[in-house]
N, C-alpha and C. Protein backbone atom coordinates (compact mmCIF):
# COMPACT_ATOMS: atom_id res chain seq x y z
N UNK A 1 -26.39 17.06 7.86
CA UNK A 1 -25.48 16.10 8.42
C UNK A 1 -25.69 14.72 7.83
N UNK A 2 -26.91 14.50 7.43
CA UNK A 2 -27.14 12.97 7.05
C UNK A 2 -26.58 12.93 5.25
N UNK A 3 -26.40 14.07 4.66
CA UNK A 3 -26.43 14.29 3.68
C UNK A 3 -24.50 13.76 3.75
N UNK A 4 -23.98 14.35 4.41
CA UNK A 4 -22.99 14.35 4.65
C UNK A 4 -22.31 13.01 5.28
N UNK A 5 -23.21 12.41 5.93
CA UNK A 5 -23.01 10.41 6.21
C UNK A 5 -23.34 9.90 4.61
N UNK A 6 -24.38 10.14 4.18
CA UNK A 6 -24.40 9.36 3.06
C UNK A 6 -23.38 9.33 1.85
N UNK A 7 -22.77 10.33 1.95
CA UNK A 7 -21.41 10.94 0.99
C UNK A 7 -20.24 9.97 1.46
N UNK A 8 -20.22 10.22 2.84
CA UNK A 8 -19.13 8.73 3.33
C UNK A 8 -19.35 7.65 3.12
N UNK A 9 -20.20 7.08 2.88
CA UNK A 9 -20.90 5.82 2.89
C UNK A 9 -20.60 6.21 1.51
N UNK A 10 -21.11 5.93 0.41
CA UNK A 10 -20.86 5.80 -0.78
C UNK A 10 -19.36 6.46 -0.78
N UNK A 11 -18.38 6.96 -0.69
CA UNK A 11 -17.08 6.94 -0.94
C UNK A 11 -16.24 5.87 -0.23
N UNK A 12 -16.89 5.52 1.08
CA UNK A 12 -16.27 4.14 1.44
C UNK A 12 -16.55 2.85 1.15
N UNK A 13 -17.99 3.17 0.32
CA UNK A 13 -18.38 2.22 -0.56
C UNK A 13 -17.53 1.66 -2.19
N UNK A 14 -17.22 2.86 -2.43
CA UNK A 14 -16.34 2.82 -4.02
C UNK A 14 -14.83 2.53 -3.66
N UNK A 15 -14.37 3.15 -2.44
CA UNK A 15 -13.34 2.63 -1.90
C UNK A 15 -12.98 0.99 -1.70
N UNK A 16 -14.01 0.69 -1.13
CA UNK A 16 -13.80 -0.81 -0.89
C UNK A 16 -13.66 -1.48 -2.31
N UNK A 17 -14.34 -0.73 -3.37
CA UNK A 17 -14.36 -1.90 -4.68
C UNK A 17 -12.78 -1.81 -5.54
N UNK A 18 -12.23 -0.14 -5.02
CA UNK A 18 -11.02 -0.46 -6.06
C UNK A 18 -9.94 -1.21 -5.94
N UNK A 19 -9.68 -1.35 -6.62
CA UNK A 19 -8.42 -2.36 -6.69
C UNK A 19 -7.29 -2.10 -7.64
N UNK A 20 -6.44 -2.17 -6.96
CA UNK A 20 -5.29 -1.17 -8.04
C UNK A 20 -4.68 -2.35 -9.10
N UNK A 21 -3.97 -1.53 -10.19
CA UNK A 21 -3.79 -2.46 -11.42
C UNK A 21 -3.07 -3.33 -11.44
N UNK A 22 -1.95 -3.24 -10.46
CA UNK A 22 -1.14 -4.08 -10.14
C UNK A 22 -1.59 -5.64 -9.32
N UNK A 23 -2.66 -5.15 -8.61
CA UNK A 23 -3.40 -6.25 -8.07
C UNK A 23 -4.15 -6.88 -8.80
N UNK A 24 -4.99 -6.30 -9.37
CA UNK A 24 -5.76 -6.78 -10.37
C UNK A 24 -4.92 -7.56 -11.27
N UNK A 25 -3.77 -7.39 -12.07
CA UNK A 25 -2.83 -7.94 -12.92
C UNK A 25 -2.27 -9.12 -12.01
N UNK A 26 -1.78 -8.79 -10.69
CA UNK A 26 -1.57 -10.25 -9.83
C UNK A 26 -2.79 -11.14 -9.76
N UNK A 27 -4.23 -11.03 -9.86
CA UNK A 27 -4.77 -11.40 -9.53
C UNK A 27 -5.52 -12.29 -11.04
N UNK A 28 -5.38 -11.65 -11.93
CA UNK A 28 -5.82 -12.02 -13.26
C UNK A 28 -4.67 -13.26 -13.62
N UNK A 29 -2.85 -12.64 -13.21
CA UNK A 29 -2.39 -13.87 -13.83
C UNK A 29 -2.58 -15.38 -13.17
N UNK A 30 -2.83 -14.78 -11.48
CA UNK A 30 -3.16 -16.27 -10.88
C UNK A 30 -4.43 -17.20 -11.48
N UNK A 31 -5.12 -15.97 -11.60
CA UNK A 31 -6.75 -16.88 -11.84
C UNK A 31 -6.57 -17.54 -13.60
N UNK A 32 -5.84 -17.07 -14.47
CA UNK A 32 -4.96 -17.34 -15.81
C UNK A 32 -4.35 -18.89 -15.46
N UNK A 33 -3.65 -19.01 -14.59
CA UNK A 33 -2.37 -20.27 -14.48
C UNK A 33 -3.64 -21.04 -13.47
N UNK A 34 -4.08 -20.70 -12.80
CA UNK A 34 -5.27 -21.72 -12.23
C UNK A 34 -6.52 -22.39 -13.43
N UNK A 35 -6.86 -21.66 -14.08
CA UNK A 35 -7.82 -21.63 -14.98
C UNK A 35 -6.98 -22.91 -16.14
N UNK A 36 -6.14 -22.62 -16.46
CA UNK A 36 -4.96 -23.32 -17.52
C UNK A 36 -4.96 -24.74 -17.28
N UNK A 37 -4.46 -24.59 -15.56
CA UNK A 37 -4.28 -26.04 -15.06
C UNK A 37 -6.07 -27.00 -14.74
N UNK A 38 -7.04 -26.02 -14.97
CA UNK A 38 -7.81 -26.84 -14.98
C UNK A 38 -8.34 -27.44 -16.26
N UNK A 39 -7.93 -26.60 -17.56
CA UNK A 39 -8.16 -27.41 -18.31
C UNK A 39 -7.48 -28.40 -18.86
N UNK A 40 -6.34 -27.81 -18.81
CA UNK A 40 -5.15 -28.88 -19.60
C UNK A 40 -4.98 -30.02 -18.60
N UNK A 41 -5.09 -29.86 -17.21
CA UNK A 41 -5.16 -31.19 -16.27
C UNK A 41 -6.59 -32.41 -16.44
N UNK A 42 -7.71 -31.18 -16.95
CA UNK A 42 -8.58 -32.31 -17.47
C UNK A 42 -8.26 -33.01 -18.78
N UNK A 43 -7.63 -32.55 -19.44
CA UNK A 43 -7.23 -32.95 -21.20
C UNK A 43 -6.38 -33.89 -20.53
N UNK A 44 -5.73 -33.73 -19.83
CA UNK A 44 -4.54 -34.70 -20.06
C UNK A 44 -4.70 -35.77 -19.38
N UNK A 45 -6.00 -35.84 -17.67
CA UNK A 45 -6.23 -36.83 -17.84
C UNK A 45 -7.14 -38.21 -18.56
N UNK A 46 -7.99 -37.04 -19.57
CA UNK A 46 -8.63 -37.36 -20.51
C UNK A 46 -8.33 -38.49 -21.04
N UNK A 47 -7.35 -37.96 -21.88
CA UNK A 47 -6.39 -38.43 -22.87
C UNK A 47 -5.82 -39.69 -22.36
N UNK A 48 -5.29 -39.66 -21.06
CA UNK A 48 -4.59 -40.55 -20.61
C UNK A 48 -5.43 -41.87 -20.83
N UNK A 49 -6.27 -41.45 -20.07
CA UNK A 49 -7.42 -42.71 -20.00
C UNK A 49 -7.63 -43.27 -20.82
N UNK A 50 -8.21 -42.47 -22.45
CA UNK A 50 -8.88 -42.59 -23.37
C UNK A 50 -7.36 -43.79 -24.37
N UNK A 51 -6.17 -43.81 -23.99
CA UNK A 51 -5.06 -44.43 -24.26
C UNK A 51 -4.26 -43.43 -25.70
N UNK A 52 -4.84 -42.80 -25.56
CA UNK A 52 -3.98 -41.29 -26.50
C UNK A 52 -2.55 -40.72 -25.89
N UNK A 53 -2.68 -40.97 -24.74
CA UNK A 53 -1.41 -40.40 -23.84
C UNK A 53 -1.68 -38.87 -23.21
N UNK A 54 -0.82 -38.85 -21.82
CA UNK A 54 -1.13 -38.00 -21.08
C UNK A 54 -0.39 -36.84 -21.59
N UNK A 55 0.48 -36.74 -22.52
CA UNK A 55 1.15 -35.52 -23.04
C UNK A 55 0.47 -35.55 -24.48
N UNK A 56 -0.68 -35.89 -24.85
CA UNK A 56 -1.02 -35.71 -26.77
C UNK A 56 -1.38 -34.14 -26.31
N UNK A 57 -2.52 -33.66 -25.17
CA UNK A 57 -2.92 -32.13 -25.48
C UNK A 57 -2.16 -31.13 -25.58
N UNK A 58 -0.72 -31.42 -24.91
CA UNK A 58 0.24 -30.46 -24.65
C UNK A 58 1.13 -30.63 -26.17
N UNK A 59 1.32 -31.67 -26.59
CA UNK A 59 1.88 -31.84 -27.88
C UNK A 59 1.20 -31.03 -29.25
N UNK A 60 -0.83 -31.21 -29.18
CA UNK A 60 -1.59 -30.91 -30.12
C UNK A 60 -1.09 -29.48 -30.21
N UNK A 61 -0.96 -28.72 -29.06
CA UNK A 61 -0.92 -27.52 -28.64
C UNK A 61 0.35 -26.96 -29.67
N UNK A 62 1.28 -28.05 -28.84
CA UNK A 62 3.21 -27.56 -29.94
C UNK A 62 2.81 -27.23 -31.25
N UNK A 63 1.58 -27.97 -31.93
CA UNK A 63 1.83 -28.15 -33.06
C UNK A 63 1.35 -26.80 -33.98
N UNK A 64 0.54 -25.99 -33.40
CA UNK A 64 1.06 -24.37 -33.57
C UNK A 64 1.60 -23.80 -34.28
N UNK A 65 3.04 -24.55 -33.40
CA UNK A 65 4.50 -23.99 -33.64
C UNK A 65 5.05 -24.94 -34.30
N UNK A 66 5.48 -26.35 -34.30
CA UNK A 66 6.03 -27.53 -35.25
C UNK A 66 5.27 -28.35 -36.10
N UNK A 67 3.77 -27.88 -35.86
CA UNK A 67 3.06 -28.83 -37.27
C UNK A 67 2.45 -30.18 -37.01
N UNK A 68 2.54 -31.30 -37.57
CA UNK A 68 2.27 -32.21 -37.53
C UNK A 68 3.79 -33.41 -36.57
N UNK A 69 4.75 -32.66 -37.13
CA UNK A 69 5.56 -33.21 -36.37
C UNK A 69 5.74 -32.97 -34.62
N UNK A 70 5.04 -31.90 -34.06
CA UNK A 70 4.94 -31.88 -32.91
C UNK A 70 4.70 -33.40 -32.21
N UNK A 71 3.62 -33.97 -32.72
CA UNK A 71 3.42 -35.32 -32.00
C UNK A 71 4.40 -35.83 -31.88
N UNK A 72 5.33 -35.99 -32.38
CA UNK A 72 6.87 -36.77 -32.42
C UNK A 72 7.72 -36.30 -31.60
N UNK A 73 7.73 -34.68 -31.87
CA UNK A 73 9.17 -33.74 -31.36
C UNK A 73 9.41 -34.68 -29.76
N UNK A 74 8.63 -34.83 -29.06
CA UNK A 74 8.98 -34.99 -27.42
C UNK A 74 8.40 -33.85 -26.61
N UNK A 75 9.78 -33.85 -25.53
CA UNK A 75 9.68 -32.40 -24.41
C UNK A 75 9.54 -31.34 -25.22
N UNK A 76 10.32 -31.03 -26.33
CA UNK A 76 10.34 -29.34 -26.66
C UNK A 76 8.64 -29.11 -27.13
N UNK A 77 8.11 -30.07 -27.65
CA UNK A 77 6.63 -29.81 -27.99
C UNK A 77 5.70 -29.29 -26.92
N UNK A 78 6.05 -30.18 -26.24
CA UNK A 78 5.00 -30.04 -24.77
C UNK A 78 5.44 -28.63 -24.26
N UNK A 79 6.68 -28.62 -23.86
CA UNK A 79 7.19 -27.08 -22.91
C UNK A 79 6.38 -25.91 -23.81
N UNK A 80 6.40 -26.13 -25.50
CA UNK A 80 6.19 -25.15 -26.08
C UNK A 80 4.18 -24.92 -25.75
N UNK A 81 3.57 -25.94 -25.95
CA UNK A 81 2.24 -26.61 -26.02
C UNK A 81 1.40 -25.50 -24.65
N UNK A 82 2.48 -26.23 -23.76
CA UNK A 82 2.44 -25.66 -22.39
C UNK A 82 2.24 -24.40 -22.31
N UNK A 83 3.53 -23.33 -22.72
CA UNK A 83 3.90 -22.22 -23.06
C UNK A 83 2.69 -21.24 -23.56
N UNK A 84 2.27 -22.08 -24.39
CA UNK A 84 0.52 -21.54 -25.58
C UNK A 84 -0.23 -21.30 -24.42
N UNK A 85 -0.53 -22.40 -24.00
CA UNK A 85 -1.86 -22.73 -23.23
C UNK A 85 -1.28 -21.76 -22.18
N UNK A 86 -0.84 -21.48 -20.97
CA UNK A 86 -0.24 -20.83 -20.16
C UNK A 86 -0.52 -18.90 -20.66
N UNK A 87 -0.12 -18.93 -21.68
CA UNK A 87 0.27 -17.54 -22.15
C UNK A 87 -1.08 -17.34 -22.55
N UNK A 88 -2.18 -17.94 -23.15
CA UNK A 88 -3.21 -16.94 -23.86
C UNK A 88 -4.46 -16.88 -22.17
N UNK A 89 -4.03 -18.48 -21.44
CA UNK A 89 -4.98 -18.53 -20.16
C UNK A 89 -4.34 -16.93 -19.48
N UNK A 90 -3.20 -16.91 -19.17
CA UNK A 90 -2.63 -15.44 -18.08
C UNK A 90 -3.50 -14.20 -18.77
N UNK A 91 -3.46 -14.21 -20.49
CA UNK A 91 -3.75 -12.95 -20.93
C UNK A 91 -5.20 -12.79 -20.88
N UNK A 92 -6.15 -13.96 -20.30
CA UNK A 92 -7.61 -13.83 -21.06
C UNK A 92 -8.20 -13.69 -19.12
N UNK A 93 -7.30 -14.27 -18.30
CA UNK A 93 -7.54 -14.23 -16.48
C UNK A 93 -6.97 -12.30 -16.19
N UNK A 94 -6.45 -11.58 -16.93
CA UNK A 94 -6.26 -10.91 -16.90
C UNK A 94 -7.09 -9.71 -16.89
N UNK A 95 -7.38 -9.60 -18.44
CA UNK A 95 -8.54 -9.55 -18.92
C UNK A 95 -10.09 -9.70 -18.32
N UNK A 96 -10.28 -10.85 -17.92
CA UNK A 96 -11.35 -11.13 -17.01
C UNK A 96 -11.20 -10.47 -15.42
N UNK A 97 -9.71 -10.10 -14.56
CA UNK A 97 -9.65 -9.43 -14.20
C UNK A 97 -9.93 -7.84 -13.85
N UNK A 98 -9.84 -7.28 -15.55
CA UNK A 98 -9.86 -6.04 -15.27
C UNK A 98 -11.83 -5.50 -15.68
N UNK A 99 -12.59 -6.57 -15.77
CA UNK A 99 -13.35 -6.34 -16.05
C UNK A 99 -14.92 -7.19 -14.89
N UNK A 100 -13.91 -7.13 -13.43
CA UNK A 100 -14.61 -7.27 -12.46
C UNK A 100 -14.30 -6.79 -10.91
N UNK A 101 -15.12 -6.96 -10.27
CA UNK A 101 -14.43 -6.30 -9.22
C UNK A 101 -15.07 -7.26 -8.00
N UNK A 102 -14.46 -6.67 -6.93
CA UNK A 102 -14.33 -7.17 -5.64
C UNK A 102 -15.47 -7.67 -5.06
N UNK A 103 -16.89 -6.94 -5.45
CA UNK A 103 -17.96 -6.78 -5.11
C UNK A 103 -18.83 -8.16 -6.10
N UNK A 104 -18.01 -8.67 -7.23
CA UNK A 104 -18.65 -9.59 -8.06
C UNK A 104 -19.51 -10.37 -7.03
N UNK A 105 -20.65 -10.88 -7.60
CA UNK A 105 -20.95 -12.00 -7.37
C UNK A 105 -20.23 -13.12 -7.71
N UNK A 106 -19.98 -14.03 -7.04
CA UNK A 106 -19.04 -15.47 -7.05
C UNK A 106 -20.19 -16.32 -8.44
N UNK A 107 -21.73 -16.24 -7.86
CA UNK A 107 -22.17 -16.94 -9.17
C UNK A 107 -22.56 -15.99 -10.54
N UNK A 108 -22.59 -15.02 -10.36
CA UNK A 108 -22.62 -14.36 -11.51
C UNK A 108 -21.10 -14.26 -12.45
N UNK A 109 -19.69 -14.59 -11.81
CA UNK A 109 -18.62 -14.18 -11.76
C UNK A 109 -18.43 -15.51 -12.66
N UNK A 110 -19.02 -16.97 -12.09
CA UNK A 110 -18.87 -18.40 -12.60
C UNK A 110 -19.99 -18.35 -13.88
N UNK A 111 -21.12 -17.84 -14.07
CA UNK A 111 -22.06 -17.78 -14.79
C UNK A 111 -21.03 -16.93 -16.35
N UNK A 112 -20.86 -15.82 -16.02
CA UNK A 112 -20.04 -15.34 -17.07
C UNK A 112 -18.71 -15.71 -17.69
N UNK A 113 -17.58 -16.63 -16.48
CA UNK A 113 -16.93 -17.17 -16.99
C UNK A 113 -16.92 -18.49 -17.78
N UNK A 114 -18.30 -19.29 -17.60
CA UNK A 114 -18.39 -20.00 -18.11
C UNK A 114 -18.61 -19.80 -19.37
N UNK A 115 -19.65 -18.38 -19.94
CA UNK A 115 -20.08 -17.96 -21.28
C UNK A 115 -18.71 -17.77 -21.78
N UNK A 116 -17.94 -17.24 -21.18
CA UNK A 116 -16.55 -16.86 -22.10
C UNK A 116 -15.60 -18.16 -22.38
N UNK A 117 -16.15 -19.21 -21.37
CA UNK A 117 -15.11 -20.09 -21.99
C UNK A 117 -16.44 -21.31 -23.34
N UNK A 118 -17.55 -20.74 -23.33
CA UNK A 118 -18.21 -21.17 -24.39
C UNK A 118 -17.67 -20.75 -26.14
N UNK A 119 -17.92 -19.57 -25.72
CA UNK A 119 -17.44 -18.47 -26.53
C UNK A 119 -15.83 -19.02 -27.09
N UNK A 120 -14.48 -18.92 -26.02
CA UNK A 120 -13.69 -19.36 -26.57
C UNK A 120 -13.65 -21.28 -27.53
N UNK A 121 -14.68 -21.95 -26.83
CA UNK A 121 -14.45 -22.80 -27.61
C UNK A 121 -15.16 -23.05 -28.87
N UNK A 122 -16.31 -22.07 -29.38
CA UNK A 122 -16.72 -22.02 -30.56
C UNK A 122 -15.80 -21.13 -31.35
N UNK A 123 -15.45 -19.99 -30.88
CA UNK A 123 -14.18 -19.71 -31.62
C UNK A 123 -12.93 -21.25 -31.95
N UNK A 124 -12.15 -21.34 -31.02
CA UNK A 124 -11.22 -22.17 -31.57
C UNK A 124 -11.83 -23.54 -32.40
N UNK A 125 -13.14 -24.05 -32.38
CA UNK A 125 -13.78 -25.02 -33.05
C UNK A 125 -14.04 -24.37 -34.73
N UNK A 126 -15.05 -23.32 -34.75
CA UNK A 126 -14.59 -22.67 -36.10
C UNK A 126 -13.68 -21.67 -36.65
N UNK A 127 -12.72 -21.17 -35.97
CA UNK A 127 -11.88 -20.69 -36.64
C UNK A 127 -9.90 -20.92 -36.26
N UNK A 128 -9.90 -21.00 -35.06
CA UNK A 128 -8.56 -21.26 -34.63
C UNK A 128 -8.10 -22.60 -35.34
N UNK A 129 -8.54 -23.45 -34.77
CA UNK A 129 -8.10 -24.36 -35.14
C UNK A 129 -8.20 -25.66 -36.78
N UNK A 130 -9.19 -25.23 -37.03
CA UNK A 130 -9.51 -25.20 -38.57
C UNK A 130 -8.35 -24.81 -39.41
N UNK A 131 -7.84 -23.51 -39.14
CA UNK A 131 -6.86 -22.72 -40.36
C UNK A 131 -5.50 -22.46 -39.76
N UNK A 132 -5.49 -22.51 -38.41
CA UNK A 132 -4.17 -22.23 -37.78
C UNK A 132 -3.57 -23.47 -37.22
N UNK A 133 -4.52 -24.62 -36.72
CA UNK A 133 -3.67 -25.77 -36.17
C UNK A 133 -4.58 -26.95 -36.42
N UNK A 134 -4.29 -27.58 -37.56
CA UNK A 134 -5.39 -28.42 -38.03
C UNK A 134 -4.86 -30.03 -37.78
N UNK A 135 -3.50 -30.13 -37.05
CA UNK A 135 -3.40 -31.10 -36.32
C UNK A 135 -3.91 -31.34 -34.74
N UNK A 136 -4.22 -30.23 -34.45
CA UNK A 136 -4.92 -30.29 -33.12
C UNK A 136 -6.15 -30.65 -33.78
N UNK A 137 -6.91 -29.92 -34.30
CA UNK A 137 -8.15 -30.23 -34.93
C UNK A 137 -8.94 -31.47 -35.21
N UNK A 138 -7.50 -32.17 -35.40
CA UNK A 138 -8.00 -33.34 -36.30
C UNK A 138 -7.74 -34.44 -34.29
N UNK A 139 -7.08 -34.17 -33.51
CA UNK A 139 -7.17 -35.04 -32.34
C UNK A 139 -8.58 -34.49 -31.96
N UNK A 140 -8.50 -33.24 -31.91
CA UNK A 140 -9.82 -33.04 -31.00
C UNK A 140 -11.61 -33.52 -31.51
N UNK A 141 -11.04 -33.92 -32.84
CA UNK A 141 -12.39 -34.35 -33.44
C UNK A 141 -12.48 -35.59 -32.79
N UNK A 142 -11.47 -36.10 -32.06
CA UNK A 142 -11.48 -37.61 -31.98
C UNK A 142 -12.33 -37.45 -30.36
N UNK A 143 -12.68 -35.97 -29.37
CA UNK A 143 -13.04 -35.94 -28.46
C UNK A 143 -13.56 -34.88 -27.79
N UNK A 144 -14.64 -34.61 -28.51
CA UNK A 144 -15.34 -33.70 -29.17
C UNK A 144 -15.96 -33.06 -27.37
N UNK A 145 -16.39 -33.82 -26.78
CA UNK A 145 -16.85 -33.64 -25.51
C UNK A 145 -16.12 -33.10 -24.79
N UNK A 146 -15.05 -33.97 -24.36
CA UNK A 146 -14.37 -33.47 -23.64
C UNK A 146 -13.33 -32.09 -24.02
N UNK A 147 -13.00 -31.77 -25.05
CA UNK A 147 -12.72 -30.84 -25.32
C UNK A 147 -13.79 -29.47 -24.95
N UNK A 148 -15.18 -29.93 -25.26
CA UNK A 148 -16.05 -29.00 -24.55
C UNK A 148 -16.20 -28.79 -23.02
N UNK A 149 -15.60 -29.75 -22.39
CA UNK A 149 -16.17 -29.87 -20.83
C UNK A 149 -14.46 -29.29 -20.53
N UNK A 150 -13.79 -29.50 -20.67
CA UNK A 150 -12.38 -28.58 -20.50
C UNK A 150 -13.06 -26.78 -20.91
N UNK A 151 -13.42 -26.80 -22.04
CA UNK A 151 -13.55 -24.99 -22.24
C UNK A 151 -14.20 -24.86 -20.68
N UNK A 152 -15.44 -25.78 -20.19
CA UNK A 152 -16.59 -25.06 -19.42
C UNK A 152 -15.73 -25.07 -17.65
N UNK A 153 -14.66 -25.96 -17.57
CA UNK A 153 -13.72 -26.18 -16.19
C UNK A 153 -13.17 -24.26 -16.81
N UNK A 154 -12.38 -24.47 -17.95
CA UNK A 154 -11.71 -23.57 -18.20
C UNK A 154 -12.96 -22.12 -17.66
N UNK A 155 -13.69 -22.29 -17.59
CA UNK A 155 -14.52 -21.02 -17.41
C UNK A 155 -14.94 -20.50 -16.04
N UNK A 156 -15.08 -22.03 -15.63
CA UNK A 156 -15.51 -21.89 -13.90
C UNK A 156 -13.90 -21.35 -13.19
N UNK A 157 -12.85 -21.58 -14.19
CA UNK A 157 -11.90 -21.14 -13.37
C UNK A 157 -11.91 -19.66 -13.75
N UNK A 158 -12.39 -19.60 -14.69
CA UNK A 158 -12.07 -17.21 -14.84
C UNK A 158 -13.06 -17.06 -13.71
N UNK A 159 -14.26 -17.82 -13.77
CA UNK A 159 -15.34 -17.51 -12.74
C UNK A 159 -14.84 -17.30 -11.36
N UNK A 160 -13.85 -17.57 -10.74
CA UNK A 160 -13.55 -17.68 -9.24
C UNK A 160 -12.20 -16.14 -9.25
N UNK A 161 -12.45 -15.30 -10.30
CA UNK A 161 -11.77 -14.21 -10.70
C UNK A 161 -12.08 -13.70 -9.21
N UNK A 162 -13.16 -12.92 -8.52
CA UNK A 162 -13.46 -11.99 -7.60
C UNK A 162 -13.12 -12.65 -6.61
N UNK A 163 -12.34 -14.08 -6.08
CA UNK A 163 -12.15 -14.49 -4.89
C UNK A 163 -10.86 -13.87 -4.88
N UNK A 164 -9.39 -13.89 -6.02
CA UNK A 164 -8.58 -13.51 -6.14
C UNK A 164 -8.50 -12.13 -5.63
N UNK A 165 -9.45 -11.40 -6.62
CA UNK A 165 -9.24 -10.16 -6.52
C UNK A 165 -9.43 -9.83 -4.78
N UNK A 166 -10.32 -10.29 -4.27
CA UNK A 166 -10.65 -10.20 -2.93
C UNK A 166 -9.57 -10.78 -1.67
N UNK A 167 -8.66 -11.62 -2.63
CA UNK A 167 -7.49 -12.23 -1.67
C UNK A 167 -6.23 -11.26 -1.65
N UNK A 168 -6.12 -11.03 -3.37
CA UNK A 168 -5.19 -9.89 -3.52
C UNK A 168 -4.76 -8.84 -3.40
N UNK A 169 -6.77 -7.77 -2.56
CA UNK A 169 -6.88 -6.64 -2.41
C UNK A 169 -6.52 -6.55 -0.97
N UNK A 170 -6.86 -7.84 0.05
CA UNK A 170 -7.07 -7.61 1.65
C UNK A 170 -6.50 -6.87 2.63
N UNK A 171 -5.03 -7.16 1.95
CA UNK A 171 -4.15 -6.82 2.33
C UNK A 171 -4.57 -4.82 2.81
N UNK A 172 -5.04 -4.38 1.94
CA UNK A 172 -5.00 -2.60 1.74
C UNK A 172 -6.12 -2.70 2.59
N UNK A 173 -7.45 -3.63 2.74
CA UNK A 173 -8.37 -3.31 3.41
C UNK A 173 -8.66 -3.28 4.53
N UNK A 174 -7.54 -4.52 5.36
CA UNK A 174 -7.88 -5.40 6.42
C UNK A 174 -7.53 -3.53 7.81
N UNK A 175 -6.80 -3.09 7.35
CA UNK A 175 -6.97 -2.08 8.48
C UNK A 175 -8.18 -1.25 8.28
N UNK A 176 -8.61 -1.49 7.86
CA UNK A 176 -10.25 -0.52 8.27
C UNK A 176 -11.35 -1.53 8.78
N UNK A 177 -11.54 -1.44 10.05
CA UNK A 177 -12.17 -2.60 10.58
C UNK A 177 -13.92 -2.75 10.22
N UNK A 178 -14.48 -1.35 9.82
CA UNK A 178 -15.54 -1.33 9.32
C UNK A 178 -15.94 -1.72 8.31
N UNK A 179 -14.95 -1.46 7.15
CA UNK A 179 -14.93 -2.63 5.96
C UNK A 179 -14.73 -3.81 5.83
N UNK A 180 -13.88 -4.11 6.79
CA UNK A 180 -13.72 -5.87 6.96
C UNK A 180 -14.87 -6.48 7.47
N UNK A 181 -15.68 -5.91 7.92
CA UNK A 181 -17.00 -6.13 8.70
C UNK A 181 -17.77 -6.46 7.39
N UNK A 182 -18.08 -5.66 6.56
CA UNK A 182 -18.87 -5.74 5.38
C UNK A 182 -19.30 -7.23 4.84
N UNK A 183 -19.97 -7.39 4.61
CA UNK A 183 -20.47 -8.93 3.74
C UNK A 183 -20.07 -8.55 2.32
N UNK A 184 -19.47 -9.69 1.71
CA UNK A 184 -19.12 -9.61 0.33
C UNK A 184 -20.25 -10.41 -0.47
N UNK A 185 -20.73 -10.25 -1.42
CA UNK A 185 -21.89 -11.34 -2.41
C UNK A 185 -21.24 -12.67 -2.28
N UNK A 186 -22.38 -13.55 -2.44
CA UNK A 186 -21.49 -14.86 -2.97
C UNK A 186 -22.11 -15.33 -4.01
């Protein structure tokens, strides 16, 4: 019989962690567009300050797509700038989604998202932006820091991935009152 409790217990254990893909994908693109707005909201008030202007990161970004003339274009730069930043944050919160679960630790969850947003900014420092957008390149040399302290916001936001997932899943859990009981890590 005990053999037979412990079988429940570990299946209501694995139960509690899944999370279906659809949630997980709701939950990756939120933590994506949260993650986004924390960096590009630090860039931009960066920038602002620094007297570069509060739309240069969203412009550096256009330039991608229009070059050197992005700085000039206006709105269509930025919407596009925006667009970048938005689209690779959803695909990488996603991603970081499907490769955690409910049960994360909150600081192990911030500990690893921070490595990945290390990671992304030595990538885009030696290779993205070097050969693919070397007008961003050339602003961001002008702010070298803060471009790093945006990747590490950018990271603490994949890091808060398992609160999502845990907001997004509740819904399926909240009727089993024994699981709702459960302590989650923090």
């Amino acid at each position: 019989m005990a053999k037979q409790s412990d079988t429940a217990s570990v299946d209501a254990s694995a139960s509690a962690d899944r999370v279906s893909w659809g949630r997980r994908l709701a939950a990756g693109i939120a933590d994506g567009i949260l993650s986004a707005i924390l960096m590009m909201g630090f860039m931009m008030a960066y920038s602002s300050v620094t007297g570069a202007g509060v739309t240069m990161p969203l412009k550096t970004l256009g330039a991608l797509i229009y070059g050197v003339e992005a700085l000039v274009f206006g709105s269509m730069a930025m919407l596009v700038g925006a667009g970048i930043q938005l689209g690779f944050s959803i695909v990488l919160g996603i991603l970081f989604a499907l490769f955690t679960s409910r049960r994360t630790s909150i600081v192990a969850a911030l500990f690893a998202g921070m490595v990945v947003g290390i990671v992304i900014w030595v990538a885009m420092e030696l290779v993205v932006l070097p050969y693919m957008n070397p007008t961003m390149a050339a602003r961001i040399a002008l702010m070298p820091l803060a471009y790093f302290i945006a990747h590490l916001l950018y990271g603490i936001g994949l890091g808060l991935t398992p609160i999502f997932l845990r907001a997004f899943s509740r819904k399926r859990h909240d009727h089993h009152p024994e699981r709702a009981a459960e302590a989650l890590p923090i």
